[in-house]
PDB file of N, CA and C in Angstrom:
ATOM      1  N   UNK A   1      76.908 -24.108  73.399  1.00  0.00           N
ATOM      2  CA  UNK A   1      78.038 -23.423  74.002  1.00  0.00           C
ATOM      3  C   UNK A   1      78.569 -22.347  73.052  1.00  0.00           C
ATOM      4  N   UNK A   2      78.687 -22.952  71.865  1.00  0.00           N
ATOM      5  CA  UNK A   2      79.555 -21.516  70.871  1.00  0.00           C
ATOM      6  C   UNK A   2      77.980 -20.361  70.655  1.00  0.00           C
ATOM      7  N   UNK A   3      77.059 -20.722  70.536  1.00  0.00           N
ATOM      8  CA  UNK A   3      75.875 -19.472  70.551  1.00  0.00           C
ATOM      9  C   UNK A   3      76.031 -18.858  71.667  1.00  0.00           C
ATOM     10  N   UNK A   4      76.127 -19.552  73.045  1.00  0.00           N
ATOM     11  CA  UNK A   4      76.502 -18.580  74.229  1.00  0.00           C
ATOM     12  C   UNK A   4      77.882 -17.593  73.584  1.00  0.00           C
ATOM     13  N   UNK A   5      79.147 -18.152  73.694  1.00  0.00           N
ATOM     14  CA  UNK A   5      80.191 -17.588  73.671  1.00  0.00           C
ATOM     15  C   UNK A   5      79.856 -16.403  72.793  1.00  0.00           C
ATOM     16  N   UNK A   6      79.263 -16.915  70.945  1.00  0.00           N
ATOM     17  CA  UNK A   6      78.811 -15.592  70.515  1.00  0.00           C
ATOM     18  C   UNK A   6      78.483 -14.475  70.683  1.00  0.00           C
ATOM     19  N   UNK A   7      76.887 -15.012  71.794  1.00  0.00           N
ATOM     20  CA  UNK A   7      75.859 -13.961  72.126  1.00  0.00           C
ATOM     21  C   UNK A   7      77.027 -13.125  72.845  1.00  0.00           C
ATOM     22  N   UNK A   8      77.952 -13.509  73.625  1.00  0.00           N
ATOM     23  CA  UNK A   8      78.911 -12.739  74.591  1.00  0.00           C
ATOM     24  C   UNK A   8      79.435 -11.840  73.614  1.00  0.00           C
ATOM     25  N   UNK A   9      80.501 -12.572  72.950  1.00  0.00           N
ATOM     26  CA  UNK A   9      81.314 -11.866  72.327  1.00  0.00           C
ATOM     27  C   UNK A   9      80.096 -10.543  71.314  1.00  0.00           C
ATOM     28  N   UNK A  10      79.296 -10.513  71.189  1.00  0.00           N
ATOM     29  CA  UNK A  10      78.799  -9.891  70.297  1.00  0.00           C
ATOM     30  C   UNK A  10      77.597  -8.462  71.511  1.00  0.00           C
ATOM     31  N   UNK A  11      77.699  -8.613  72.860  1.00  0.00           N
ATOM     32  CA  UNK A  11      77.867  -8.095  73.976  1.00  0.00           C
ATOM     33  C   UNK A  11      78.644  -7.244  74.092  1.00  0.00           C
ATOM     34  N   UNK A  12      79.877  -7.723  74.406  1.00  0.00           N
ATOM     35  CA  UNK A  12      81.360  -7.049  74.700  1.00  0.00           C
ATOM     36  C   UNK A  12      81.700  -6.482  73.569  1.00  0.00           C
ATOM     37  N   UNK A  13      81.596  -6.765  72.328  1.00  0.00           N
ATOM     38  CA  UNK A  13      82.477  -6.212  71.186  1.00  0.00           C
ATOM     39  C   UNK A  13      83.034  -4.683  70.998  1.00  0.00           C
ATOM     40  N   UNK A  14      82.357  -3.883  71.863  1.00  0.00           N
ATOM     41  CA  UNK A  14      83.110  -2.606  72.277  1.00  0.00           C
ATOM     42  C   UNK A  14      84.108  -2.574  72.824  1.00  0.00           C
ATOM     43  N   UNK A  15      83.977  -3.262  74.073  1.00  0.00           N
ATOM     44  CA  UNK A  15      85.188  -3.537  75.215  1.00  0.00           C
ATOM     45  C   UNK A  15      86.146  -4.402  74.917  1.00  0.00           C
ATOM     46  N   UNK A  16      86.137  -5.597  73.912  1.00  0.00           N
ATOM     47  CA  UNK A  16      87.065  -6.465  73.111  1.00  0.00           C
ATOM     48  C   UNK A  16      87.710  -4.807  72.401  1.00  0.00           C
ATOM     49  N   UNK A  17      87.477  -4.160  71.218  1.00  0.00           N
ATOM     50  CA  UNK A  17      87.738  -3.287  70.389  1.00  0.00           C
ATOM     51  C   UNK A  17      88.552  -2.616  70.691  1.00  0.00           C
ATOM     52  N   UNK A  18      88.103  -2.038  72.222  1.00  0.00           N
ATOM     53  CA  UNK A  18      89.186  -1.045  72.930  1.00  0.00           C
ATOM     54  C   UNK A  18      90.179  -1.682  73.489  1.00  0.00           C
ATOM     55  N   UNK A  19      90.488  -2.857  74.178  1.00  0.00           N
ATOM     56  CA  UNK A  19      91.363  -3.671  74.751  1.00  0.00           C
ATOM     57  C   UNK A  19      92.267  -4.141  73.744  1.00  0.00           C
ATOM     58  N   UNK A  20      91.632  -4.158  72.406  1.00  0.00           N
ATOM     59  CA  UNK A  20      92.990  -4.945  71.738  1.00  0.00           C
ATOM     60  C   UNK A  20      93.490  -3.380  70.588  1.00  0.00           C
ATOM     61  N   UNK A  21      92.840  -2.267  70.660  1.00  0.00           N
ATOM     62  CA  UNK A  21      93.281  -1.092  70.445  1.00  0.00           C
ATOM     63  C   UNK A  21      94.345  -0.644  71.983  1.00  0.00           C
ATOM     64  N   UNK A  22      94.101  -0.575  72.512  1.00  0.00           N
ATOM     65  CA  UNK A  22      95.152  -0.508  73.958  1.00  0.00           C
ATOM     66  C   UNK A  22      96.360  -1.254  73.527  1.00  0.00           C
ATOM     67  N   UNK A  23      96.049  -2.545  73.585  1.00  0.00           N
ATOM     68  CA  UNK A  23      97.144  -3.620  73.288  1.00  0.00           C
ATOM     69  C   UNK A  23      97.939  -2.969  72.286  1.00  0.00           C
ATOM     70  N   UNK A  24      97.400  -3.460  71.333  1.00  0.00           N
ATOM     71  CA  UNK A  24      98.124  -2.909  70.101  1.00  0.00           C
ATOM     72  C   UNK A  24      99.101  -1.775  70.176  1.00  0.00           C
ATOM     73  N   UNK A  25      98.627  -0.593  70.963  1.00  0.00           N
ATOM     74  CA  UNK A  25      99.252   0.271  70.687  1.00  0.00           C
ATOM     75  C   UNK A  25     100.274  -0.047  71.686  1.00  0.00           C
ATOM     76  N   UNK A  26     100.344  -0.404  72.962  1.00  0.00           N
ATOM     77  CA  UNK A  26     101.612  -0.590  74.071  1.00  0.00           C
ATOM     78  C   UNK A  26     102.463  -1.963  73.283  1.00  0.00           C
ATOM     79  N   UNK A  27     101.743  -2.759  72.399  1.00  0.00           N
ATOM     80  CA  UNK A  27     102.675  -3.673  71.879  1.00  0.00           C
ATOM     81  C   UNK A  27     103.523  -3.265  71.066  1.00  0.00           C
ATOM     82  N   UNK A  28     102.988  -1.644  70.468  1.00  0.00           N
ATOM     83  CA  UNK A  28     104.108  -1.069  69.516  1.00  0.00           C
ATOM     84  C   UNK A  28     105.537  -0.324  70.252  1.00  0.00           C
ATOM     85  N   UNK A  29     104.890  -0.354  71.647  1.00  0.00           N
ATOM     86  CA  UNK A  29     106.094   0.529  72.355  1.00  0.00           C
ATOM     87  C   UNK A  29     106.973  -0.374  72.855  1.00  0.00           C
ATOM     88  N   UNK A  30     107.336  -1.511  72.746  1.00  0.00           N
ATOM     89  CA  UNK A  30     107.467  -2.725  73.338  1.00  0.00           C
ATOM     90  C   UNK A  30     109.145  -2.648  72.795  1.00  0.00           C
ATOM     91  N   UNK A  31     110.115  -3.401  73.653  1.00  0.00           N
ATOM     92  CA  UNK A  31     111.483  -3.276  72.845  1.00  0.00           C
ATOM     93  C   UNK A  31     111.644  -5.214  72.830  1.00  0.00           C
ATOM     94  N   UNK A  32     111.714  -5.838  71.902  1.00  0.00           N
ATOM     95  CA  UNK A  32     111.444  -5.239  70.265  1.00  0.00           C
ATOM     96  C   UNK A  32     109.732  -5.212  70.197  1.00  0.00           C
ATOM     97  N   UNK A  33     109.841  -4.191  69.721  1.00  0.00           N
ATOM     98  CA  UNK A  33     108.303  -4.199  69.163  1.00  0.00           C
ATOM     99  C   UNK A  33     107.310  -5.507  68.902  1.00  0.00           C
ATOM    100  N   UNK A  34     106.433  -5.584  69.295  1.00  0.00           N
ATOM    101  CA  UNK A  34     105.472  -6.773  68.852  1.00  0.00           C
ATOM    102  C   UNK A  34     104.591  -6.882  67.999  1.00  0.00           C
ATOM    103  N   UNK A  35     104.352  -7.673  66.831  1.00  0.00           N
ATOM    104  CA  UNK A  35     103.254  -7.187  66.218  1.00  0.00           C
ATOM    105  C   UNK A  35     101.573  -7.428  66.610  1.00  0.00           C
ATOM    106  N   UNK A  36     100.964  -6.478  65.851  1.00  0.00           N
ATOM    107  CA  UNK A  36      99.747  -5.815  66.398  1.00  0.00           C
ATOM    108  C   UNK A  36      99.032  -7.113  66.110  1.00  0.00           C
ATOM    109  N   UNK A  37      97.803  -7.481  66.737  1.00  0.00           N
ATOM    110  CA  UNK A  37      96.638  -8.578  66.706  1.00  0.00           C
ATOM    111  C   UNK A  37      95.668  -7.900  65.945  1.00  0.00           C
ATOM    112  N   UNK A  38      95.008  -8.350  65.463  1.00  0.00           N
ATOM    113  CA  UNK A  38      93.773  -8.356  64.212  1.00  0.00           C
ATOM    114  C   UNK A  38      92.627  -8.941  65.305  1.00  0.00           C
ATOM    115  N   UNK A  39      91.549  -8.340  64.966  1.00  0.00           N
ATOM    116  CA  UNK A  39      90.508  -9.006  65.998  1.00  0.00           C
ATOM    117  C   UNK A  39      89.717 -10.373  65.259  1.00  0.00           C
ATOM    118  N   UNK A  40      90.549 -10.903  63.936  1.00  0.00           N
ATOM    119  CA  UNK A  40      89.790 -12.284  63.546  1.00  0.00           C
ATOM    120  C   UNK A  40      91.015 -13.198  64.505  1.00  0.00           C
ATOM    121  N   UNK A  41      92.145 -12.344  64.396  1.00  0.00           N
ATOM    122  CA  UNK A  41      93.366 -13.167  65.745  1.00  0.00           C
ATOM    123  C   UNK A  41      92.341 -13.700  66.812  1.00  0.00           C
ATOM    124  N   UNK A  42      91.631 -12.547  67.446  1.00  0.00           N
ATOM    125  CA  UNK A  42      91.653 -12.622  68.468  1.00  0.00           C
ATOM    126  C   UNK A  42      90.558 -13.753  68.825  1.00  0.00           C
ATOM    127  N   UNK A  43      89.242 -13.224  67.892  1.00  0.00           N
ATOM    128  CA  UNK A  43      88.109 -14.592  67.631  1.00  0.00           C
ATOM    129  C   UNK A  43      88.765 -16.363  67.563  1.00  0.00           C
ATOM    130  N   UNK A  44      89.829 -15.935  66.976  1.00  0.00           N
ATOM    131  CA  UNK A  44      90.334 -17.299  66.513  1.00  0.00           C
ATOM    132  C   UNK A  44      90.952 -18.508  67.976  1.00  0.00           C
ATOM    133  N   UNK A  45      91.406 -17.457  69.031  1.00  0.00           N
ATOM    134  CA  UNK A  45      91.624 -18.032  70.093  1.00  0.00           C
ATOM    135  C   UNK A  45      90.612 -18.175  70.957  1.00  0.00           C
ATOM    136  N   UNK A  46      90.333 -19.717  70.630  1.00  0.00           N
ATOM    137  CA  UNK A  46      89.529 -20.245  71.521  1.00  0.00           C
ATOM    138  C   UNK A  46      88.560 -20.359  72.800  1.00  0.00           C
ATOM    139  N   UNK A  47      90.426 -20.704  73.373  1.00  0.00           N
ATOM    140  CA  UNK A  47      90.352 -20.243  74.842  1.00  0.00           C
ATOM    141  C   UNK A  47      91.508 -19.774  75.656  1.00  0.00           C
ATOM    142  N   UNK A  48      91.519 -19.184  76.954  1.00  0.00           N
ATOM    143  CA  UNK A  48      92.523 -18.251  77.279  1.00  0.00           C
ATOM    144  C   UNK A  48      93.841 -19.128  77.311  1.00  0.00           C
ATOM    145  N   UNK A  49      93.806 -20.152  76.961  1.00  0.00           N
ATOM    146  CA  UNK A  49      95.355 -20.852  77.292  1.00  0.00           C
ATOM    147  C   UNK A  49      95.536 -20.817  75.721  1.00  0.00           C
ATOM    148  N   UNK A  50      95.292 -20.579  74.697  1.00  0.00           N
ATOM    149  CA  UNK A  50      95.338 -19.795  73.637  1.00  0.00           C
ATOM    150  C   UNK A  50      96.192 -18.381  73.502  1.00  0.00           C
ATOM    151  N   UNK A  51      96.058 -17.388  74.219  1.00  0.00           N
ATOM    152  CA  UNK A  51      96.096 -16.290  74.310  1.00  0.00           C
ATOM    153  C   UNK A  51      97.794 -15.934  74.473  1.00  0.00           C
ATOM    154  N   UNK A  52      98.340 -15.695  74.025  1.00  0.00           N
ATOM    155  CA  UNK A  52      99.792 -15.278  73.777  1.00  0.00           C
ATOM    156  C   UNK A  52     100.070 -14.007  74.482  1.00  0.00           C
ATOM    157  N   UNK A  53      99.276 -13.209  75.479  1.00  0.00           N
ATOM    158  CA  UNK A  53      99.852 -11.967  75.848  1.00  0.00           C
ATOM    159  C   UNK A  53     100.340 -12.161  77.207  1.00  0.00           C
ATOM    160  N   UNK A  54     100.457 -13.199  78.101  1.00  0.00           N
ATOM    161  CA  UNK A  54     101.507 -13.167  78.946  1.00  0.00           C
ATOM    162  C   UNK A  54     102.962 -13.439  78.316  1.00  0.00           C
ATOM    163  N   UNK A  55     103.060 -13.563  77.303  1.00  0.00           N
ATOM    164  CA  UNK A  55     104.639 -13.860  76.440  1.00  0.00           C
ATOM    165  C   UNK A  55     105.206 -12.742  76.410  1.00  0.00           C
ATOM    166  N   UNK A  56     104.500 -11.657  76.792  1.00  0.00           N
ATOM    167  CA  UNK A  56     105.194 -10.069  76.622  1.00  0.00           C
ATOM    168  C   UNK A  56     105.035  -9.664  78.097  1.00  0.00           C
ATOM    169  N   UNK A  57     105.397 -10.217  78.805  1.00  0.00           N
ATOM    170  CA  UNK A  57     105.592 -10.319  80.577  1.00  0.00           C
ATOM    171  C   UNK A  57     107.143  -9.484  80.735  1.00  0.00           C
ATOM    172  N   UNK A  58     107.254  -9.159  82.373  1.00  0.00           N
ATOM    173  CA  UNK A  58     108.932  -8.725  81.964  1.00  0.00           C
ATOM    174  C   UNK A  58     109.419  -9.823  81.750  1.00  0.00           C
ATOM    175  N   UNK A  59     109.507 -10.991  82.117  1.00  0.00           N
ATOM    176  CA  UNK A  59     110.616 -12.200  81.470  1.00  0.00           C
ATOM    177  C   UNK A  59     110.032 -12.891  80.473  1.00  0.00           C
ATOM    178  N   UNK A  60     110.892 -13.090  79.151  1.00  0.00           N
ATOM    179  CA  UNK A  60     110.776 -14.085  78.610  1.00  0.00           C
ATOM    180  C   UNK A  60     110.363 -14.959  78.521  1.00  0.00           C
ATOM    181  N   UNK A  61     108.816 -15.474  78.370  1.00  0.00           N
ATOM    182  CA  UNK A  61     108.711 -17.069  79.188  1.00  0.00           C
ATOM    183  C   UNK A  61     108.190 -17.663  77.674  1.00  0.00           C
ATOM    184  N   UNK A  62     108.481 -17.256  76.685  1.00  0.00           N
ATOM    185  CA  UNK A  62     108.038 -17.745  75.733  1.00  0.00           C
ATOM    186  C   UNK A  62     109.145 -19.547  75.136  1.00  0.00           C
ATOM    187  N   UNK A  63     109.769 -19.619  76.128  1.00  0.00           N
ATOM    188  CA  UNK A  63     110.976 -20.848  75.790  1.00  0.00           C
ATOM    189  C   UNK A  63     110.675 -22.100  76.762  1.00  0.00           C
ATOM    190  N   UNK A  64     109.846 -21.495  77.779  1.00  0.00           N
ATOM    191  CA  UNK A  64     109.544 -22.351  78.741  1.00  0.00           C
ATOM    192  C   UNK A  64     108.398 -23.365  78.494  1.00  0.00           C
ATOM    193  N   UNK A  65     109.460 -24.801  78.688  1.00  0.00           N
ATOM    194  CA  UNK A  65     108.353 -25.931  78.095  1.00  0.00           C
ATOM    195  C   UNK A  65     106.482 -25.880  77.950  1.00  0.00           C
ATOM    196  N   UNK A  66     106.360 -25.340  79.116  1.00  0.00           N
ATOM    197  CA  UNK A  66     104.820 -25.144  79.646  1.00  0.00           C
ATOM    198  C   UNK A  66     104.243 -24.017  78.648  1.00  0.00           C
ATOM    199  N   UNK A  67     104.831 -23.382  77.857  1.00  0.00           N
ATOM    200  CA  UNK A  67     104.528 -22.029  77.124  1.00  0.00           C
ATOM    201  C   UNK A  67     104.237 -22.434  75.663  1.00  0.00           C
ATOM    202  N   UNK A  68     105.062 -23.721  75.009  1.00  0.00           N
ATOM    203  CA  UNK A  68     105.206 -23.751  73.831  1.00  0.00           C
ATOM    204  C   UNK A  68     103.695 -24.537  73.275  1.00  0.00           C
ATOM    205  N   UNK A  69     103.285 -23.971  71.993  1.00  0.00           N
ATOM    206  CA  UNK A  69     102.109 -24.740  71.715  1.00  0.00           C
ATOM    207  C   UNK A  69     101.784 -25.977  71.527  1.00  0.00           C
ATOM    208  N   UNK A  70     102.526 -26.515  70.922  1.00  0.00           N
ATOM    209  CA  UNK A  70     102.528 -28.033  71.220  1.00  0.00           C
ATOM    210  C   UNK A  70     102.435 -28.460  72.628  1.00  0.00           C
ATOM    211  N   UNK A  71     103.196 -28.512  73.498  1.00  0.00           N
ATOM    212  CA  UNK A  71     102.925 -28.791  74.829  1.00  0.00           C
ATOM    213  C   UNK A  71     101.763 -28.787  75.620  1.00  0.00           C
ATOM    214  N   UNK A  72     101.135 -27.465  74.978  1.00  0.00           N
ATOM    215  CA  UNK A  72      99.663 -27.341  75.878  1.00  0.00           C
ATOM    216  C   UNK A  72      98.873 -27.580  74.908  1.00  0.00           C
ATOM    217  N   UNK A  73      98.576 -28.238  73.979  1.00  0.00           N
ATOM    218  CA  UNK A  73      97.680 -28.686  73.148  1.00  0.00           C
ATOM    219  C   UNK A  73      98.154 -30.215  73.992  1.00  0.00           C
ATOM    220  N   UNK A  74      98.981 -30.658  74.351  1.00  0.00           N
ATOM    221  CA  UNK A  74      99.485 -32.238  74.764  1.00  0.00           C
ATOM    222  C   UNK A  74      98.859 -32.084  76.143  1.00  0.00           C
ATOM    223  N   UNK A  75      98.794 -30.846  77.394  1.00  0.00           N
ATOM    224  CA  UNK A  75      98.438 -31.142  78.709  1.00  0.00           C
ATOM    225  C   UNK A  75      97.130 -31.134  77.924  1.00  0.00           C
ATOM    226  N   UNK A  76      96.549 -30.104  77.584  1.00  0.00           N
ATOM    227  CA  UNK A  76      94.888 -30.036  77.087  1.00  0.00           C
ATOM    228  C   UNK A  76      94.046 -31.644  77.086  1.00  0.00           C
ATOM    229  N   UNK A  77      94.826 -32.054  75.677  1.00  0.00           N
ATOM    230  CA  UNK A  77      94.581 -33.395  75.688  1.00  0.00           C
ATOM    231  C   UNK A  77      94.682 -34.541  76.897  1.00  0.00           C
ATOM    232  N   UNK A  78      95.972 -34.568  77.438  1.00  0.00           N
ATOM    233  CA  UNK A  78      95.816 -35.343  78.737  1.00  0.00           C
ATOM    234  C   UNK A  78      94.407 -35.084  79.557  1.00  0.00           C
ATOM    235  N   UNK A  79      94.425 -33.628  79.781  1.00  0.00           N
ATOM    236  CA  UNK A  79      93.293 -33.771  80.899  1.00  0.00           C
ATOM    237  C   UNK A  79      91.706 -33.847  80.446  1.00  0.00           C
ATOM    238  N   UNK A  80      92.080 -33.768  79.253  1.00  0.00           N
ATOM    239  CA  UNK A  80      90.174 -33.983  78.192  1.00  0.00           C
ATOM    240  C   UNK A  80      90.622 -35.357  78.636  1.00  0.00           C
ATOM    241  N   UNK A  81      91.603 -36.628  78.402  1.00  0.00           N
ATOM    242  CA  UNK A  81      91.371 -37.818  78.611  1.00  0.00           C
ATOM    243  C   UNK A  81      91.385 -37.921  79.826  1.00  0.00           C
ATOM    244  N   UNK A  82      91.483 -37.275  80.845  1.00  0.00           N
ATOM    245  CA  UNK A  82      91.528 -37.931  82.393  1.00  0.00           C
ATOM    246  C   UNK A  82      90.451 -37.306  82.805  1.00  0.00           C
ATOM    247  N   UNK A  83      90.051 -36.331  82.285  1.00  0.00           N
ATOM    248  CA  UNK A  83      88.478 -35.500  82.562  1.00  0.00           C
ATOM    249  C   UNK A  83      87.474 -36.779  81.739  1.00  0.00           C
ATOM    250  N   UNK A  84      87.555 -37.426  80.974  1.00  0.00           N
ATOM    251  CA  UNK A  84      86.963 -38.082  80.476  1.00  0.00           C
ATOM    252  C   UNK A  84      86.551 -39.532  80.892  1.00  0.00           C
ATOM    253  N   UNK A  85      87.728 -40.152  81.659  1.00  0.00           N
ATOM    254  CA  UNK A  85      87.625 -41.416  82.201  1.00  0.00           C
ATOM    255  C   UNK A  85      86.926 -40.842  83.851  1.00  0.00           C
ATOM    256  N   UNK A  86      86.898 -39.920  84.284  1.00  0.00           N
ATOM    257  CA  UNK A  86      86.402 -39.556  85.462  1.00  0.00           C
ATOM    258  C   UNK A  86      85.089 -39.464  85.227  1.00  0.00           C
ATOM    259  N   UNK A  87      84.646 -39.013  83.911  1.00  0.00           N
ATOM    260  CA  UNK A  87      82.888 -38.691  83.537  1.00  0.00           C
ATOM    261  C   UNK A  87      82.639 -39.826  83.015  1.00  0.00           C
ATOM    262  N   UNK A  88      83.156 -41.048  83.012  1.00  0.00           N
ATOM    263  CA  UNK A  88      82.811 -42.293  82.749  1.00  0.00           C
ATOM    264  C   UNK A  88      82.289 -43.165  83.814  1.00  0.00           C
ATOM    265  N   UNK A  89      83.014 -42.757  84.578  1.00  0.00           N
ATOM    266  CA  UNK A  89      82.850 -43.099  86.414  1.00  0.00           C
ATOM    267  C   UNK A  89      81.929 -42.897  86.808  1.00  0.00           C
ATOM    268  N   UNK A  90      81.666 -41.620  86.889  1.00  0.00           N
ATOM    269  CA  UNK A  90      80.460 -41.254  87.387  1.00  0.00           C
ATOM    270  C   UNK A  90      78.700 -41.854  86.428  1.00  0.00           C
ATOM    271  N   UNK A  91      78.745 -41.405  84.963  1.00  0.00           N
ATOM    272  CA  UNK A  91      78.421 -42.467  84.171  1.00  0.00           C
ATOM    273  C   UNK A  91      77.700 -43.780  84.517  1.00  0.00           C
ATOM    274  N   UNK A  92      78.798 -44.339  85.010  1.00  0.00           N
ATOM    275  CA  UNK A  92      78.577 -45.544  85.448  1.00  0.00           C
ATOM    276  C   UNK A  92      77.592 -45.756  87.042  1.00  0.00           C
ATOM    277  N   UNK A  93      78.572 -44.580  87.631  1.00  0.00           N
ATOM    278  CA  UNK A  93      77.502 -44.809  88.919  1.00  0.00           C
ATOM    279  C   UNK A  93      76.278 -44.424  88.706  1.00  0.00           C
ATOM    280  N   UNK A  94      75.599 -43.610  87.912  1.00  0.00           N
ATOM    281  CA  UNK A  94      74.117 -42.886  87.496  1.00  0.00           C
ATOM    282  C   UNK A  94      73.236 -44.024  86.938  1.00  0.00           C
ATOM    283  N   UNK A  95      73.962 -45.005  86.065  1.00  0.00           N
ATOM    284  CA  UNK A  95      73.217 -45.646  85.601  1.00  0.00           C
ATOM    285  C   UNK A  95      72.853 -47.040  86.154  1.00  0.00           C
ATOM    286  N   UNK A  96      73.522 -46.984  87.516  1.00  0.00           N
ATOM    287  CA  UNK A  96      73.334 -48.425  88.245  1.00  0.00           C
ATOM    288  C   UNK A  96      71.969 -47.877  89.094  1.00  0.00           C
TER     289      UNK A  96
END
């Protein structure tokens, strides 16, 4: 899976380049200003529930329980464990 994601990212790396050059620059016009992302930032996020740029939405939603990182590292986890007891299930039915 991460050699796929690579091979991608290493695909796109133009179109990543320009998108977070875009960003960057409308994040500087921003009231208050936001600071700019680094593209090892950007490598570093995972996956899109990672990704911090709906926080610069017109509202504020950066306070909202569902927003804060802890929280969604906690749903994440819930549903890896309920995604998990479901692939146990099945599991089970394959091997009867």
């Amino acid at each position: 899976m991460r050699e796929k994601i690579g091979k991608a990212l290493k695909t796109h790396v133009e179109a990543i380049q320009k998108a977070l050059t875009e960003y960057n620059r409308l994040a500087a016009h921003l009231n208050p200003p936001k600071p700019p992302l680094s593209p090892k930032e950007v490598l570093d996020m995972a996956t899109l529930s990672e990704f911090d740029f709906l926080h610069d939405a017109r509202q504020d939603i950066r306070q909202q329980p569902w927003a804060q990182h802890a929280n969604r590292k906690a749903m994440n986890a819930y549903f890896n464990v309920k995604h998990a007891g479901e692939e146990i299930k099945w599991l089970n039915i394959e091997l009867s």
